[in-house]
N, C-alpha and C. Protein backbone atom coordinates (compact mmCIF):
# COMPACT_ATOMS: atom_id res chain seq x y z
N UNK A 1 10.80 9.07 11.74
CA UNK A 1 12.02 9.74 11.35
C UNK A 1 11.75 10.93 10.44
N UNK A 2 10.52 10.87 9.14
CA UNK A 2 10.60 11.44 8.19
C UNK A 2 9.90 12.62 9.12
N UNK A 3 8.89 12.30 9.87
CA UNK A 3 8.33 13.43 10.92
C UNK A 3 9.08 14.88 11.25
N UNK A 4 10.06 14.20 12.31
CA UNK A 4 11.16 15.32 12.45
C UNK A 4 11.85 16.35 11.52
N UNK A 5 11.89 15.63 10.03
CA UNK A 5 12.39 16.17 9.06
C UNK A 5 11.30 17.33 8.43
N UNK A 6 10.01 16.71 8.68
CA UNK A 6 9.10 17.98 8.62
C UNK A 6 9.22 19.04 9.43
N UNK A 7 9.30 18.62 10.26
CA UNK A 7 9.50 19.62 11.46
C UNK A 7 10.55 20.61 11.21
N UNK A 8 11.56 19.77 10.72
CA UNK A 8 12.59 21.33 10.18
C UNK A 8 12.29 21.87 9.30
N UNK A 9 11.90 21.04 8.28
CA UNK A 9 11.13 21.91 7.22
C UNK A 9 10.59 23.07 7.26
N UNK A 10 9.43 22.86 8.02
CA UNK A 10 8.96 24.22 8.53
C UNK A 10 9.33 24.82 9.33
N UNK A 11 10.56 24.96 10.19
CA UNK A 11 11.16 25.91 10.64
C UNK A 11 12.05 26.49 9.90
N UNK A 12 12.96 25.92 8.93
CA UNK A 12 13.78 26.32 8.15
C UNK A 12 13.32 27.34 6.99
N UNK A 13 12.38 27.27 6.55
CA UNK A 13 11.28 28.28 5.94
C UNK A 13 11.18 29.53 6.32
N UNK A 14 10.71 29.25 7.73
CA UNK A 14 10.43 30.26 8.53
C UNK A 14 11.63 31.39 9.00
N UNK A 15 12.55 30.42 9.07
CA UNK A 15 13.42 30.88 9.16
C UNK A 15 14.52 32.18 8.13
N UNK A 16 14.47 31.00 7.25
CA UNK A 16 14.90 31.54 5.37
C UNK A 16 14.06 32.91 5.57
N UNK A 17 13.13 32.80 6.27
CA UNK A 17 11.84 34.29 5.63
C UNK A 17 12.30 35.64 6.47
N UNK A 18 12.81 35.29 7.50
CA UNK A 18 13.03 36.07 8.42
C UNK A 18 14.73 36.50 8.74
N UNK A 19 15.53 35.73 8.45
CA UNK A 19 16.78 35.54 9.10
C UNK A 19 17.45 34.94 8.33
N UNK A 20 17.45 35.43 6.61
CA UNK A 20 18.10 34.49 5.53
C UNK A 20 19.42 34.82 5.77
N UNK A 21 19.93 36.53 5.49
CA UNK A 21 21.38 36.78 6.01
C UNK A 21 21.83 35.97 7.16
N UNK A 22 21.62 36.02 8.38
CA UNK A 22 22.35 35.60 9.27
C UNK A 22 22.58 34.27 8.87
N UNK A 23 21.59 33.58 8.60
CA UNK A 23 21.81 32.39 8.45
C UNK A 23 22.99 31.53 7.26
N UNK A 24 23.05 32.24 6.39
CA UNK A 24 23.73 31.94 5.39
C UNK A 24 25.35 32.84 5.31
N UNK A 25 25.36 33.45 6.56
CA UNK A 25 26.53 34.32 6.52
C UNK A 25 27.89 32.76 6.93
N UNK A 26 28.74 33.69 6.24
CA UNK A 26 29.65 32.60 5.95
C UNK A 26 30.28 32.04 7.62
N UNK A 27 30.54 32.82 8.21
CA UNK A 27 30.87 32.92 9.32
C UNK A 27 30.27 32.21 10.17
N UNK A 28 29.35 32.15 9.99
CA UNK A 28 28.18 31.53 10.85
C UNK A 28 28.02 29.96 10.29
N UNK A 29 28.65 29.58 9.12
CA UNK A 29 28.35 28.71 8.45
C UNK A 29 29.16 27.80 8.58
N UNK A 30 30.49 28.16 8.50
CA UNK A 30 31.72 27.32 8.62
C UNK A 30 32.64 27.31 10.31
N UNK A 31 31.51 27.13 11.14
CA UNK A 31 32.09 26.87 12.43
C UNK A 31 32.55 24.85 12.28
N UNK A 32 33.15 24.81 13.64
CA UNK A 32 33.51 23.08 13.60
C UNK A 32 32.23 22.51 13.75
N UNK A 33 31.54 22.72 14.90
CA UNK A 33 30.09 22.19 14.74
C UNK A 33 29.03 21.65 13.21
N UNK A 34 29.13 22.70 12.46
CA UNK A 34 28.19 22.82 11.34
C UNK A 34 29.23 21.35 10.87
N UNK A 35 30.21 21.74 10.32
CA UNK A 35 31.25 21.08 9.34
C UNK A 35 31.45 19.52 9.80
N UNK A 36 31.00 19.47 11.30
CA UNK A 36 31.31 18.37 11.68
C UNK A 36 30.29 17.05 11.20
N UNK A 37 28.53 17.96 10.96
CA UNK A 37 27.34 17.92 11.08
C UNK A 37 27.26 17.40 9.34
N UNK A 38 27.97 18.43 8.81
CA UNK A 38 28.16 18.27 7.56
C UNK A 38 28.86 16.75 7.33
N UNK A 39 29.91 16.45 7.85
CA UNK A 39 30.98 14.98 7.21
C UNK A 39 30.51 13.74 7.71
N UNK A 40 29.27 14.38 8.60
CA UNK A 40 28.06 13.07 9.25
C UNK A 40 27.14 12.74 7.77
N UNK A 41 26.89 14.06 7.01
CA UNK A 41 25.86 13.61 6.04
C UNK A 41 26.58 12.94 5.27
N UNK A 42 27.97 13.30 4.86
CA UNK A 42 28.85 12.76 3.90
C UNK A 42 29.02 11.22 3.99
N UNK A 43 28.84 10.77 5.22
CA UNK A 43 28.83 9.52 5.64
C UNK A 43 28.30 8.57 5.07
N UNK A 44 26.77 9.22 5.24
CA UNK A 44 25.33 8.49 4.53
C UNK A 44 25.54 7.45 3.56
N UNK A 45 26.09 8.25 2.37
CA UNK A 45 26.27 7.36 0.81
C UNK A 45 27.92 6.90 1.16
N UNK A 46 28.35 6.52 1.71
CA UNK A 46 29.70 6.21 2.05
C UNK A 46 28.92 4.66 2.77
N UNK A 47 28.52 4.71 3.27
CA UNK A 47 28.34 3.49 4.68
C UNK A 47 26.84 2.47 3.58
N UNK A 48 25.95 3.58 2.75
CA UNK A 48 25.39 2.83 1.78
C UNK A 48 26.41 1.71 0.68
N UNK A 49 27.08 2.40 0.34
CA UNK A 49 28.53 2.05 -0.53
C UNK A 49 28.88 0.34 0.14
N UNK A 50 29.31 0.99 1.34
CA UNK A 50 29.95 -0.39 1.87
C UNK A 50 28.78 -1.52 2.11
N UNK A 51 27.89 -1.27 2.84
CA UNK A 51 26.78 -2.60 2.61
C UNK A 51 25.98 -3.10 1.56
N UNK A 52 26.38 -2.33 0.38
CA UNK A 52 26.14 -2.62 -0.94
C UNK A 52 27.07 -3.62 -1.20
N UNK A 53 27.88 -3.30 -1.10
CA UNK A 53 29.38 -3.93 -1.26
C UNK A 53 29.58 -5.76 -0.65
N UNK A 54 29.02 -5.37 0.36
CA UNK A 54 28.80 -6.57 1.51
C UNK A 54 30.18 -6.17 2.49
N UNK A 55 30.63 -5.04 2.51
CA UNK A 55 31.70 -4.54 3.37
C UNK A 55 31.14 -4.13 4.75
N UNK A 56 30.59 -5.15 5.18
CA UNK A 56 29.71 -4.78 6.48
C UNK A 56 30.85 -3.89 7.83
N UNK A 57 32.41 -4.76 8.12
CA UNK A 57 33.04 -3.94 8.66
C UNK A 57 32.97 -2.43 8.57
N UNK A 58 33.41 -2.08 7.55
CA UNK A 58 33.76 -0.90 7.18
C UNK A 58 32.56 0.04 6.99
N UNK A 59 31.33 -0.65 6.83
CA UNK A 59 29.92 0.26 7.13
C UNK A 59 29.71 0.31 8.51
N UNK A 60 30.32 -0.78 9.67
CA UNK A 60 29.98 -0.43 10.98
C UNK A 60 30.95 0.58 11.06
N UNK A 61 32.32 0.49 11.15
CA UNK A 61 32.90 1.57 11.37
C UNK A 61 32.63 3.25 10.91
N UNK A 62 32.01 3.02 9.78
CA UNK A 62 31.30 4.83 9.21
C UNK A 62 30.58 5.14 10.46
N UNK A 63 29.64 4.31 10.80
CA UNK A 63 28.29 4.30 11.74
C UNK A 63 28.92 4.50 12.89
N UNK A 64 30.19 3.98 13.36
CA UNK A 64 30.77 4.38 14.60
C UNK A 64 31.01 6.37 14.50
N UNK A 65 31.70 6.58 13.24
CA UNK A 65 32.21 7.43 13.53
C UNK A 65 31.32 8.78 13.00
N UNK A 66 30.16 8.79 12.57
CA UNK A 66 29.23 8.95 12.21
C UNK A 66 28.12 9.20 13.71
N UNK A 67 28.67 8.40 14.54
CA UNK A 67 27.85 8.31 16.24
C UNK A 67 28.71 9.26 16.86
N UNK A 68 30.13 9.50 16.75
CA UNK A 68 31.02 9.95 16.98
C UNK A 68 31.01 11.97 16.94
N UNK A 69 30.72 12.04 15.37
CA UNK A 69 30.77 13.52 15.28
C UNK A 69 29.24 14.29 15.98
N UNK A 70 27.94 12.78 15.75
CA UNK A 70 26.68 13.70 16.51
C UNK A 70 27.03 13.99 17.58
N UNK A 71 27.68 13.28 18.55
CA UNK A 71 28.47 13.61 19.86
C UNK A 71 29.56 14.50 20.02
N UNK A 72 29.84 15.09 19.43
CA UNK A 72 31.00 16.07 19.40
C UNK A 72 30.57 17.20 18.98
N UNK A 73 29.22 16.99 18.02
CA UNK A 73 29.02 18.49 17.41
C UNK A 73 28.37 19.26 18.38
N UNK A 74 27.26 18.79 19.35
CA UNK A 74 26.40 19.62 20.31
C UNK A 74 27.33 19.69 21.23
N UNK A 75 28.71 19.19 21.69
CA UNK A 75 29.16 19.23 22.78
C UNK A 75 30.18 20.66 22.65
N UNK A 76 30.46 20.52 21.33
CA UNK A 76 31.83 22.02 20.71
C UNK A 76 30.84 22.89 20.94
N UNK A 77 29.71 22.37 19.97
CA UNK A 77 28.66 23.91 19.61
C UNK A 77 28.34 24.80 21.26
N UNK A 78 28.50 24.46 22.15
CA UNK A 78 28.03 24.84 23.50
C UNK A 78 29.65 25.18 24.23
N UNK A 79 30.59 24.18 23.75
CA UNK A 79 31.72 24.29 24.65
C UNK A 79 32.31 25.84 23.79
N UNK A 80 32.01 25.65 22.53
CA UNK A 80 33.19 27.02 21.73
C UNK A 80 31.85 28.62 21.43
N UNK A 81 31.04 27.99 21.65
CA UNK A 81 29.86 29.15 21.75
C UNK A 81 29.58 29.26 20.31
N UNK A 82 29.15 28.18 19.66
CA UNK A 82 29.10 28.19 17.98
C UNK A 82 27.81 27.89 17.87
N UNK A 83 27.10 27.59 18.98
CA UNK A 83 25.04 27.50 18.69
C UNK A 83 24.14 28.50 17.72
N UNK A 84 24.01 27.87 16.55
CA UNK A 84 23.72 28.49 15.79
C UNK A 84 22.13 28.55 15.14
N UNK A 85 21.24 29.18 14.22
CA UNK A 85 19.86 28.18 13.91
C UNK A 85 20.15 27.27 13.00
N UNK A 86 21.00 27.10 12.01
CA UNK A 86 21.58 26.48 10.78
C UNK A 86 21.75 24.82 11.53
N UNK A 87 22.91 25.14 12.69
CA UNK A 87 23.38 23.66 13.13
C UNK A 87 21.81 23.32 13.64
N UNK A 88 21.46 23.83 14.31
CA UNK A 88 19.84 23.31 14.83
C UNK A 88 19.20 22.94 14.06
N UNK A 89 18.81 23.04 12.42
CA UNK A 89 18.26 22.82 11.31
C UNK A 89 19.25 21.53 11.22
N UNK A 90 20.55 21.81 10.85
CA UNK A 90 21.43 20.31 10.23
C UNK A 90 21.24 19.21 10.82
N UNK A 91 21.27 19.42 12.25
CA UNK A 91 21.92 18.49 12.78
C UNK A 91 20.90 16.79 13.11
N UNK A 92 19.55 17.69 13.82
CA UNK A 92 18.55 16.26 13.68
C UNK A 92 18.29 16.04 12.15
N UNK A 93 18.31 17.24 10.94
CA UNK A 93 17.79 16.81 9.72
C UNK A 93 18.88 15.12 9.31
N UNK A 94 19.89 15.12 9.56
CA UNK A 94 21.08 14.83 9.23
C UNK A 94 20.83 13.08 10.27
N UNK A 95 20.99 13.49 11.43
CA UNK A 95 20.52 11.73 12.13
C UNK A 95 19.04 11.61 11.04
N UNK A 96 17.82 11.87 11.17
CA UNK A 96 17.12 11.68 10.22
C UNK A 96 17.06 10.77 9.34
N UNK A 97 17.87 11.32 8.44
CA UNK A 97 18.38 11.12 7.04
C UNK A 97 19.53 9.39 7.65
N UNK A 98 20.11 9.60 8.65
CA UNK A 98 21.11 8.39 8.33
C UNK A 98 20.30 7.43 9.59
N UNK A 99 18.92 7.74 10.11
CA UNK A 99 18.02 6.71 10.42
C UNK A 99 17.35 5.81 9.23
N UNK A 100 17.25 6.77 8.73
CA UNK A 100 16.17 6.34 7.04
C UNK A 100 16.83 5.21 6.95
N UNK A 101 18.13 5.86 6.25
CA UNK A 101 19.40 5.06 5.13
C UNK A 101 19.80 3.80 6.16
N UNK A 102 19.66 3.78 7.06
CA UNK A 102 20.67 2.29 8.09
C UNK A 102 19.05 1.50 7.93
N UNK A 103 18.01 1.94 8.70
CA UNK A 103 17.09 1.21 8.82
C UNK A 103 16.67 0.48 7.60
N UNK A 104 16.69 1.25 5.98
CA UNK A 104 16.73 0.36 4.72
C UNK A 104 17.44 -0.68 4.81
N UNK A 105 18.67 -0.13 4.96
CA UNK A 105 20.04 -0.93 4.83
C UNK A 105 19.88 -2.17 5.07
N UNK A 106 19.19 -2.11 6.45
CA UNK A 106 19.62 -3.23 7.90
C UNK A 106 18.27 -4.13 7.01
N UNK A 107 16.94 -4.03 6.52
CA UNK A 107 15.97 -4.61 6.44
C UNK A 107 16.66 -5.51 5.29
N UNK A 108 16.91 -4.61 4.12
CA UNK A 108 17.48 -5.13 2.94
C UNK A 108 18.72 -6.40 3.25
N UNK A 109 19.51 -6.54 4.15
CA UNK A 109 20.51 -7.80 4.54
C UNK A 109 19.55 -8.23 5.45
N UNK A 110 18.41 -7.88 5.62
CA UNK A 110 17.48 -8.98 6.74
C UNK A 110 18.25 -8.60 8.40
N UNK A 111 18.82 -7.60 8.98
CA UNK A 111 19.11 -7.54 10.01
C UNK A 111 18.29 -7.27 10.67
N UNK A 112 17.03 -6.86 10.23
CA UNK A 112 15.64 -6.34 10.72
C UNK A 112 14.32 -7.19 10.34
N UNK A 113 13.46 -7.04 11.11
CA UNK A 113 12.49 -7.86 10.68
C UNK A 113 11.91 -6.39 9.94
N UNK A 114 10.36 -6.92 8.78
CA UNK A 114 9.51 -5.86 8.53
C UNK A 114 9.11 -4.80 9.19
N UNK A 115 8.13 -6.04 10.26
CA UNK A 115 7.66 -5.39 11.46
C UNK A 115 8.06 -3.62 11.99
N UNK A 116 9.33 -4.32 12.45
CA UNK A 116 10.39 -3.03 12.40
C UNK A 116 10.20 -1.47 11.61
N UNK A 117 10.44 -1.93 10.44
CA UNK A 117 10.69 -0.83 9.58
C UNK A 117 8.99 0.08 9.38
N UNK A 118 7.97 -1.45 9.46
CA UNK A 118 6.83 -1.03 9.30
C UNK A 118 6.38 -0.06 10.14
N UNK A 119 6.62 -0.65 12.00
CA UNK A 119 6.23 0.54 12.67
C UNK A 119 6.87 1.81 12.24
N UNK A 120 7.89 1.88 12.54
CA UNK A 120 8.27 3.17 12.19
C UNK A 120 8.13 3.69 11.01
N UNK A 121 7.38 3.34 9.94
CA UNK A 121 7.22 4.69 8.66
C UNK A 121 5.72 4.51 9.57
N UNK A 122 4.95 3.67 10.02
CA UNK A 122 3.68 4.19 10.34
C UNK A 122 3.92 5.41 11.35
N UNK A 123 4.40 5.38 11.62
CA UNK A 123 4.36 6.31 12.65
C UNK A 123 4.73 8.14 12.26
N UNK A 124 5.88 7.65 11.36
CA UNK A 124 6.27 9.09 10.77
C UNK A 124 5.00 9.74 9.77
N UNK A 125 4.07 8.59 9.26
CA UNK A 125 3.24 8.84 8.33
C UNK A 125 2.19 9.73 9.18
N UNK A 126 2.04 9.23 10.03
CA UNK A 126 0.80 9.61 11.21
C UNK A 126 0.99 11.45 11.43
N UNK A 127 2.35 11.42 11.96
CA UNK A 127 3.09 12.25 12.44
C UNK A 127 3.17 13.64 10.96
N UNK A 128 3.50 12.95 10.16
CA UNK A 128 3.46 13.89 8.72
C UNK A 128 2.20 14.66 8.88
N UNK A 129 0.81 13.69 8.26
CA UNK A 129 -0.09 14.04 8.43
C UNK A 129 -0.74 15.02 9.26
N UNK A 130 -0.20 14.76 10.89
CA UNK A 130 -0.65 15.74 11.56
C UNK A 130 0.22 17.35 11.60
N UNK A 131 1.41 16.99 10.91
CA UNK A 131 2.28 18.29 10.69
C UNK A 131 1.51 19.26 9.54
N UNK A 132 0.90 18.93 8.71
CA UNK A 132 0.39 19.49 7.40
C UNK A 132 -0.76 19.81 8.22
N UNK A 133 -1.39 19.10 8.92
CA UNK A 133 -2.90 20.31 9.57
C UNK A 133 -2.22 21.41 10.51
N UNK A 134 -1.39 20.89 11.09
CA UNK A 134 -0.86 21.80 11.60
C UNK A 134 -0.55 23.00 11.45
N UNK A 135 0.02 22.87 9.98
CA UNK A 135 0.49 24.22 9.27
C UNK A 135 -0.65 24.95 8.98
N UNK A 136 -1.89 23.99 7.82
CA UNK A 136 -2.77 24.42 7.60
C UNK A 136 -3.60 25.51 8.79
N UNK A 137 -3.37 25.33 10.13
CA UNK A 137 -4.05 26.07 10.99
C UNK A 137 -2.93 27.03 11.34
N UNK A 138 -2.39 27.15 11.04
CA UNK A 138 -1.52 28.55 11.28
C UNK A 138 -0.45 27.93 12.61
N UNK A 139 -0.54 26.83 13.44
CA UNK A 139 0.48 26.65 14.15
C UNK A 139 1.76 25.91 14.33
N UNK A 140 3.04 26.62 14.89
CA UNK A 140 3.73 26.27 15.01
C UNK A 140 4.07 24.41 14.88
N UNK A 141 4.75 24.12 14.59
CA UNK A 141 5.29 22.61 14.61
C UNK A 141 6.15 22.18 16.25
N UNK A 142 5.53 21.09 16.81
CA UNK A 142 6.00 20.72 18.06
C UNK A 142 7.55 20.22 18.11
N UNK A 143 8.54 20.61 19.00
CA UNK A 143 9.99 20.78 19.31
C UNK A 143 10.03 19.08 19.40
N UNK A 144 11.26 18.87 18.64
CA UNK A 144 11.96 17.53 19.43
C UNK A 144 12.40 17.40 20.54
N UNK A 145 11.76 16.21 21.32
CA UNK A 145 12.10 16.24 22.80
C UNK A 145 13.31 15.26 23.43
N UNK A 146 13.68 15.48 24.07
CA UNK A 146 14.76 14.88 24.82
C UNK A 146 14.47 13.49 24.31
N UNK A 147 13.37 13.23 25.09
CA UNK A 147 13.24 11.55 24.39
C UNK A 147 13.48 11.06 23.36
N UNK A 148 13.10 11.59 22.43
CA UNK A 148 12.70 11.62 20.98
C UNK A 148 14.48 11.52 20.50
N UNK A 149 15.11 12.82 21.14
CA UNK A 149 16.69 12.63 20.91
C UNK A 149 17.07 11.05 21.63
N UNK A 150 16.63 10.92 22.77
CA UNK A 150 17.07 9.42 23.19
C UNK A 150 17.07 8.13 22.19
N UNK A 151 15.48 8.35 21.61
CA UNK A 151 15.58 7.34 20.62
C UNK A 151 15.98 7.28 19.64
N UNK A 152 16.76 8.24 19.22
CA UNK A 152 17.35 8.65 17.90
C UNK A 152 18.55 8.20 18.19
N UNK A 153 19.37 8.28 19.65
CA UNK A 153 20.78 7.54 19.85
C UNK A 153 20.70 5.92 20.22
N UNK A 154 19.30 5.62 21.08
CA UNK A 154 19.71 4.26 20.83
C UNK A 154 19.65 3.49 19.29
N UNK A 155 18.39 4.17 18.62
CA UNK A 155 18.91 3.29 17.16
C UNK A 155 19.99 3.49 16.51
N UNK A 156 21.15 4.44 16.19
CA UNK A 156 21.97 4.82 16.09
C UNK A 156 22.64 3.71 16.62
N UNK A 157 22.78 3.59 17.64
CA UNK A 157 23.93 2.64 18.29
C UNK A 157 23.35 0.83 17.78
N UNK A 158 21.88 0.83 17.85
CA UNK A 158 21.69 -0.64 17.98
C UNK A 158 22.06 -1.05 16.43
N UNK A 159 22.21 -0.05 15.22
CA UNK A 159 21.75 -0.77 14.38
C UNK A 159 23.33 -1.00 13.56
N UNK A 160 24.62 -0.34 14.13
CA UNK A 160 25.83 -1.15 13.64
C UNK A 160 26.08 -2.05 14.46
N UNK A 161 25.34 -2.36 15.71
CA UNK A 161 25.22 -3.82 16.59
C UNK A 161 24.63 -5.02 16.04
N UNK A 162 23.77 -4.85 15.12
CA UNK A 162 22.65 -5.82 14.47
C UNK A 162 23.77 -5.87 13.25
N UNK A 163 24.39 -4.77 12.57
CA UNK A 163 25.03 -5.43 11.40
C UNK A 163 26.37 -6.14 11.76
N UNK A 164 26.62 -5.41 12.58
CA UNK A 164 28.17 -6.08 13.06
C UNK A 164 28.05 -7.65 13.10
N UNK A 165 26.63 -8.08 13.97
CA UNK A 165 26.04 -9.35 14.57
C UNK A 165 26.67 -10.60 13.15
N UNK A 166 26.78 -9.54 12.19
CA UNK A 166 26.44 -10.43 10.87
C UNK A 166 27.41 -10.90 10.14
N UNK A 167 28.96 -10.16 10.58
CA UNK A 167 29.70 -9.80 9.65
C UNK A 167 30.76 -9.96 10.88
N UNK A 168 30.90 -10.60 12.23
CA UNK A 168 31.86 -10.80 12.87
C UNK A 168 32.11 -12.51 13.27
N UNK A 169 32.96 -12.69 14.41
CA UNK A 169 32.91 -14.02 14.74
C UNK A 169 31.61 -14.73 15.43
N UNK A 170 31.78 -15.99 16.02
CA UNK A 170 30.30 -16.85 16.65
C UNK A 170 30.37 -16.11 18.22
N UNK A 171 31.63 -15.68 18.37
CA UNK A 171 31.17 -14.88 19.41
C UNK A 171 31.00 -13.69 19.66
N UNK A 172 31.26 -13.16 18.93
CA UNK A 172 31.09 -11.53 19.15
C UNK A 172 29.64 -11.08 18.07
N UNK A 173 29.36 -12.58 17.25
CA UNK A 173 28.07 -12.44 16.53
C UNK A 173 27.26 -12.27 17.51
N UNK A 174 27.24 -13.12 18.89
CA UNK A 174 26.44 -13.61 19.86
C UNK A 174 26.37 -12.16 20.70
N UNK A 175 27.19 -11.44 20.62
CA UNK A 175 27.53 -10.34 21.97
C UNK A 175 26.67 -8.85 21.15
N UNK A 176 27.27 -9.03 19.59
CA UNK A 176 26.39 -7.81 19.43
C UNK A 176 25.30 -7.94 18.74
N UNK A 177 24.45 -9.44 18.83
CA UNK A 177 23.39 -9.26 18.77
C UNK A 177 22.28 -9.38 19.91
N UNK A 178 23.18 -9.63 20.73
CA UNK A 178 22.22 -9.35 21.78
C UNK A 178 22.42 -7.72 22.43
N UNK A 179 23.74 -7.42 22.46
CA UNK A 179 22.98 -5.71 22.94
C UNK A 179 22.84 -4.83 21.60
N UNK A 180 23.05 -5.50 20.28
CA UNK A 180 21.97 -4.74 19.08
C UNK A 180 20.40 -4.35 19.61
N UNK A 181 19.79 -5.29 19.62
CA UNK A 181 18.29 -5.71 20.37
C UNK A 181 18.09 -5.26 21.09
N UNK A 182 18.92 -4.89 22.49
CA UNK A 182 18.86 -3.91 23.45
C UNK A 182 18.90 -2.73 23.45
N UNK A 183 19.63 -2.04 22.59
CA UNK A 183 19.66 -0.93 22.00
C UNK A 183 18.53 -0.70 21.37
N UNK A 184 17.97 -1.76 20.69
CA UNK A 184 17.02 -1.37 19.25
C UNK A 184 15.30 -1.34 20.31
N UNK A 185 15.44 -2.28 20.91
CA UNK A 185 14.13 -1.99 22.50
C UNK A 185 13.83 -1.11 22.36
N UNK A 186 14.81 -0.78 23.45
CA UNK A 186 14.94 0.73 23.73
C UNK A 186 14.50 1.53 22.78
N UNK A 187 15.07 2.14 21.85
CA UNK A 187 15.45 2.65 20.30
C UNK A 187 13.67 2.98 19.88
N UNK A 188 13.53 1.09 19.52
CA UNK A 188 11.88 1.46 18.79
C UNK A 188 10.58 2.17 19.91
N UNK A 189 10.71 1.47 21.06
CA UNK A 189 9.83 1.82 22.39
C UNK A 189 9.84 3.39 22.47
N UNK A 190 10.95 3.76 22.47
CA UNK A 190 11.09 5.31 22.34
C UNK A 190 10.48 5.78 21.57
N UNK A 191 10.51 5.85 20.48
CA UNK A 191 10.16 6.38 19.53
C UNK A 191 8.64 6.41 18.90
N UNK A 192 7.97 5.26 19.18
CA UNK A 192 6.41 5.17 19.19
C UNK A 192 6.12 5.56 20.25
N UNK A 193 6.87 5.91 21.33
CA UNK A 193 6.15 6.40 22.62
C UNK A 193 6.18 7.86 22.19
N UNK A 194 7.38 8.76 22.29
CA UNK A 194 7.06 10.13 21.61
C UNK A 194 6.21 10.36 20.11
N UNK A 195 6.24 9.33 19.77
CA UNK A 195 4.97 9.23 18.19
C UNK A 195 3.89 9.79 18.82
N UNK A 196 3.75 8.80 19.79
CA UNK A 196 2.40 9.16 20.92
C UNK A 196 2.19 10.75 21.17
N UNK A 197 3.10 10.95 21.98
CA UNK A 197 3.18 12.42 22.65
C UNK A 197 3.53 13.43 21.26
N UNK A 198 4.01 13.30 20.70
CA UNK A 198 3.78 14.31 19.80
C UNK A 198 2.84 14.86 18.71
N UNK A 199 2.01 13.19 19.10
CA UNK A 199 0.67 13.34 17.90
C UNK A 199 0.05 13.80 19.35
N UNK A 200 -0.30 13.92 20.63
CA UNK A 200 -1.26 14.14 21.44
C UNK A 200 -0.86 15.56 21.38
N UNK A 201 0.30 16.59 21.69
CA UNK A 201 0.70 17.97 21.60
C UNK A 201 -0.03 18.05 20.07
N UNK A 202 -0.10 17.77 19.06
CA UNK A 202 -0.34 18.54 17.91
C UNK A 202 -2.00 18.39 17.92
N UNK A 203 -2.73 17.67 18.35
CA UNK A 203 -3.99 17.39 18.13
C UNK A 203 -4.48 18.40 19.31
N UNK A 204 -4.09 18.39 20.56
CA UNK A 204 -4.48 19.79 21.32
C UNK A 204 -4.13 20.98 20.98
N UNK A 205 -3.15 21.02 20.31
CA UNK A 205 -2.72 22.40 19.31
C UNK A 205 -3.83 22.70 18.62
N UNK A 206 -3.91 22.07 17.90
CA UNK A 206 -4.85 22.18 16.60
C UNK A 206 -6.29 22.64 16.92
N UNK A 207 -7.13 21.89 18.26
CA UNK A 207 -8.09 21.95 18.87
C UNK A 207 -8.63 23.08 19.21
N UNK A 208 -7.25 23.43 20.17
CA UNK A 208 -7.07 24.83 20.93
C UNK A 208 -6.82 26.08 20.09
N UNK A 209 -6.53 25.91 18.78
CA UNK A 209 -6.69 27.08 17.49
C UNK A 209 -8.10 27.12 17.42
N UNK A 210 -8.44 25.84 16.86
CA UNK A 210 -9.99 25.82 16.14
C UNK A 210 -11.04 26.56 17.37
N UNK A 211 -11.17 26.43 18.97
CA UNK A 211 -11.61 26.89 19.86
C UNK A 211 -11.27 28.68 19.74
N UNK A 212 -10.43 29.17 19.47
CA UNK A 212 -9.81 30.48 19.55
C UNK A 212 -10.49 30.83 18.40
């Protein structure tokens, strides 16, 4: 997760260096897309709030609607012609950020095993690492891929399935914890699989500098 967030990092830099006006022009800033992108982050410490709380309902429902605006924002941004570099910076920084915060969440009430949480910082760690040589050699940082977006929506979806599992009746405990799990399959499989492919693109990157 934290991977990706590098990844904007250093585009957002790059960006700031080159294209600070446009980017920060107001106009450009306050489309529905951005704003929508924006009340997703607002979410974050809102849906922390409630499973602090033990208000597990009302943290699945953030997470619904929270699934809700990532789906609406790329769909306006293209339907109203509001594609911007800013929303491109927000928008994976932003799932990111509310992968982090659910996946704590979910470990901390035990909706998750370790295991879980473990692969995935190994992986972002891996992934870090190879972003910083990366830079160090002067190249670009590798694009998030379709997949990579795939696995970013099934955990998204599996993981107010796993809390719901916890916080509803014996039967609908039964219903969304089994397609929680299905979701979360999916979800983790994804995501160490593009771990894969994106540590194999950066290590031939890197190679193919040092050769040049």
């Amino acid at each position: 997760m934290w991977s990706e967030v590098q990844i904007l990092s250093s585009r957002l830099e790059a960006t700031f260096t080159t294209t600070l006006g446009g980017v920060l022009d107001r106009k450009a800033f306050l489309t529905i897309p951005n704003l929508l992108t924006l009340l997703r982050g607002v979410g974050i410490p809102v849906f922390l709030l409630f499973v602090a709380q033990e208000r597990y309902s009302l943290a699945v429902i953030t997470l619904m609607l929270g699934g809700l605006t990532d789906y609406l924002d790329g769909k306006l941004a293209r339907a109203l012609n509001q594609e911007s570099k800013l929303g491109e910076l927000l928008d994976p920084a932003v799932d990111r950020l509310y992968i982090a915060s659910v996946l704590i969440a979910m470990y901390v009430t035990e909706s998750i095993p370790l295991w879980v949480l473990a692969l995935i910082i190994l992986r972002d760690l891996i992934l870090g690492a190879l972003l910083i040589a990366m830079k160090r050699s002067g190249i670009e940082p590798f694009k998030v891929t379709y997949l990579g977006k795939a696995a970013t929506f099934n955990l998204l979806y599996a993981l107010p399935l796993l809390l719901l599992a916890q916080s509803g009746g014996e039967n609908l405990s039964q219903v969304a914890f089994i397609a929680g799990w299905a979701f979360a399959g999916w979800g983790i499989g994804l995501y160490l699989w593009t771990g894969v492919g994106y540590a194999r693109t950066g290590v031939n990157q890197i190679r193919g500098g040092n050769l040049g």
